[in-house]
Protein backbone atom coordinates (compact mmCIF):
# COMPACT_ATOMS: atom_id res chain seq x y z
CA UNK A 1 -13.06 33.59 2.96
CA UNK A 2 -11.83 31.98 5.69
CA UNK A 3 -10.60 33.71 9.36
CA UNK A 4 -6.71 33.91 8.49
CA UNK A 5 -7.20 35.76 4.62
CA UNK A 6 -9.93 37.69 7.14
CA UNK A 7 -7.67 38.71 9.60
CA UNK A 8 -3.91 39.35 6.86
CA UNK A 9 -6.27 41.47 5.06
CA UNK A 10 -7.44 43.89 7.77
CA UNK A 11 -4.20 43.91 9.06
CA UNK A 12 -2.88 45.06 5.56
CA UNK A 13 -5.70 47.58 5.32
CA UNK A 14 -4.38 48.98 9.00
CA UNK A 15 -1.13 49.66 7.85
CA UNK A 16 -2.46 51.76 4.61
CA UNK A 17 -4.71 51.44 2.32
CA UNK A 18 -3.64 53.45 -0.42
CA UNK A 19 -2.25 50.62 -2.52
CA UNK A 20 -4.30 47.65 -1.68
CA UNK A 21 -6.34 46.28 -4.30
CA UNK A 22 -8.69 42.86 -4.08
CA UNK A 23 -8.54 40.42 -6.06
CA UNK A 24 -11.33 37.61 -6.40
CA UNK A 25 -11.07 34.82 -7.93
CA UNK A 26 -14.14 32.39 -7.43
CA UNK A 27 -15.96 31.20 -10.68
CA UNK A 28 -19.36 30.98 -8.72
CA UNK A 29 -21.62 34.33 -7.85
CA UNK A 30 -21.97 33.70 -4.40
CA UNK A 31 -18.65 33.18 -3.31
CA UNK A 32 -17.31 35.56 -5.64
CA UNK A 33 -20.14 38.40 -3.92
CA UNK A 34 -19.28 36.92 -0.48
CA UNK A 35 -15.56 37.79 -0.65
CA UNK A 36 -16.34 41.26 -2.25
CA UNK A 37 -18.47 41.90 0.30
CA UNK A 38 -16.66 41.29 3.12
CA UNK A 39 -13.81 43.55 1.99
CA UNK A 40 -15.70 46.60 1.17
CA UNK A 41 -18.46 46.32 4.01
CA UNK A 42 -17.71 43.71 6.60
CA UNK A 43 -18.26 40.07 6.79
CA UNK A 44 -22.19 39.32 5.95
CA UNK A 45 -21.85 36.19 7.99
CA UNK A 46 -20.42 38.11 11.04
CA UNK A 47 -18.16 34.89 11.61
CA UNK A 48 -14.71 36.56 11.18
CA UNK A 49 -12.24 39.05 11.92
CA UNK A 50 -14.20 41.86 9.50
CA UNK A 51 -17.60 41.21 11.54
CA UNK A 52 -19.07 44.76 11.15
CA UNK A 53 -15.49 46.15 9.83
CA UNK A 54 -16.30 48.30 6.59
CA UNK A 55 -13.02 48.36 4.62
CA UNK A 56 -14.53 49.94 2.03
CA UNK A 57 -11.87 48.57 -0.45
CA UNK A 58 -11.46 47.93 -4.47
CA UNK A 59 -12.42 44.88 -5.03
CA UNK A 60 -12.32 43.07 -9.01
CA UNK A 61 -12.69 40.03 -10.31
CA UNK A 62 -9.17 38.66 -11.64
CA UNK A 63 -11.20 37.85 -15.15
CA UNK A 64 -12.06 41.23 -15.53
CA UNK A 65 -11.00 42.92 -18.59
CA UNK A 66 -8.83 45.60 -16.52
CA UNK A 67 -7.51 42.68 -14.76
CA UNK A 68 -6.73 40.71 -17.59
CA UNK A 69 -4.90 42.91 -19.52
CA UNK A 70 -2.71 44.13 -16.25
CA UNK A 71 -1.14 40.40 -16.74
CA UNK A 72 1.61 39.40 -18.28
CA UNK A 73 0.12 37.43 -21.22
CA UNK A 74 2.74 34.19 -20.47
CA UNK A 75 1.60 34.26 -17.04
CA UNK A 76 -2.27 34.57 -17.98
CA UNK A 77 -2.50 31.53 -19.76
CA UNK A 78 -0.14 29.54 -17.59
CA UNK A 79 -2.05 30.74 -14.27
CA UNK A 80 -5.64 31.19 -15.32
CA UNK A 81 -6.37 30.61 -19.07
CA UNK A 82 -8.61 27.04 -17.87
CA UNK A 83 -10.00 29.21 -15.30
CA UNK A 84 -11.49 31.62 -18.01
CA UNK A 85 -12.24 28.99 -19.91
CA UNK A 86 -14.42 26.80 -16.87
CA UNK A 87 -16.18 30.01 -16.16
CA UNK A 88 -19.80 29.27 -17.28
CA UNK A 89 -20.85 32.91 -17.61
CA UNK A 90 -19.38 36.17 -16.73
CA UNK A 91 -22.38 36.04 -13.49
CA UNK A 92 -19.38 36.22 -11.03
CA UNK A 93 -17.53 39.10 -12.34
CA UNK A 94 -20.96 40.77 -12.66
CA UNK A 95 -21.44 40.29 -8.75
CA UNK A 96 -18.02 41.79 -8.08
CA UNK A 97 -18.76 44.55 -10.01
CA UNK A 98 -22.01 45.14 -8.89
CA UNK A 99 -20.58 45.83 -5.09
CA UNK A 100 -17.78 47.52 -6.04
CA UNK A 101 -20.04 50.12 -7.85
CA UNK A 102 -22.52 49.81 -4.86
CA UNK A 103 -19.34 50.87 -2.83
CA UNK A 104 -18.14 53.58 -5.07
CA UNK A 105 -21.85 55.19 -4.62
């Protein structure tokens, strides 16, 4: 995630967190762990603005069944149907899941 998503998302997160939800999007584990990560307990590479900043917020993988289905179907297969269909196992949304229940603990 690079320094300016870094920085609009912990400004977002300053102004209220109630209604802020992450979505990731990446179709490998590691970047898809990295990103979900550094929004629920700071950036691991302690490069960017969330450098020891624990938002602690939800984070999901946009191929995620909840996700999925929160889509407008139209809009699902124009926007990520190819996506779903690249994705070589469900590894990433696995990892996303993994530290958003490690967060939830």
């Amino acid at each position: 995630m690079d320094m300016a998503t870094q920085a609009r998302i912990k400004e977002l997160a300053d102004s209220g967190r109630d209604d802020l939800v992450v979505i990731v999007g990446h179709l490998d584990v590691g970047g898809a762990e990295l990103v979900a990560e550094t929004v629920t307990a700071g950036d691991p590479t302690w490069a960017g603005p969330l450098a020891g900043v624990a938002l602690g917020l939800p984070v999901y993988h946009v191929l995620e069944p909840a996700v999925k289905a929160a889509i407008a179907p139209e809009a699902y297969e124009a926007h990520l149907s190819l996506q779903e269909l690249a994705l070589e196992s469900d590894a990433p949304i696995q990892a996303v899941r993994a530290v958003r229940e490690r967060q939830q603990a």
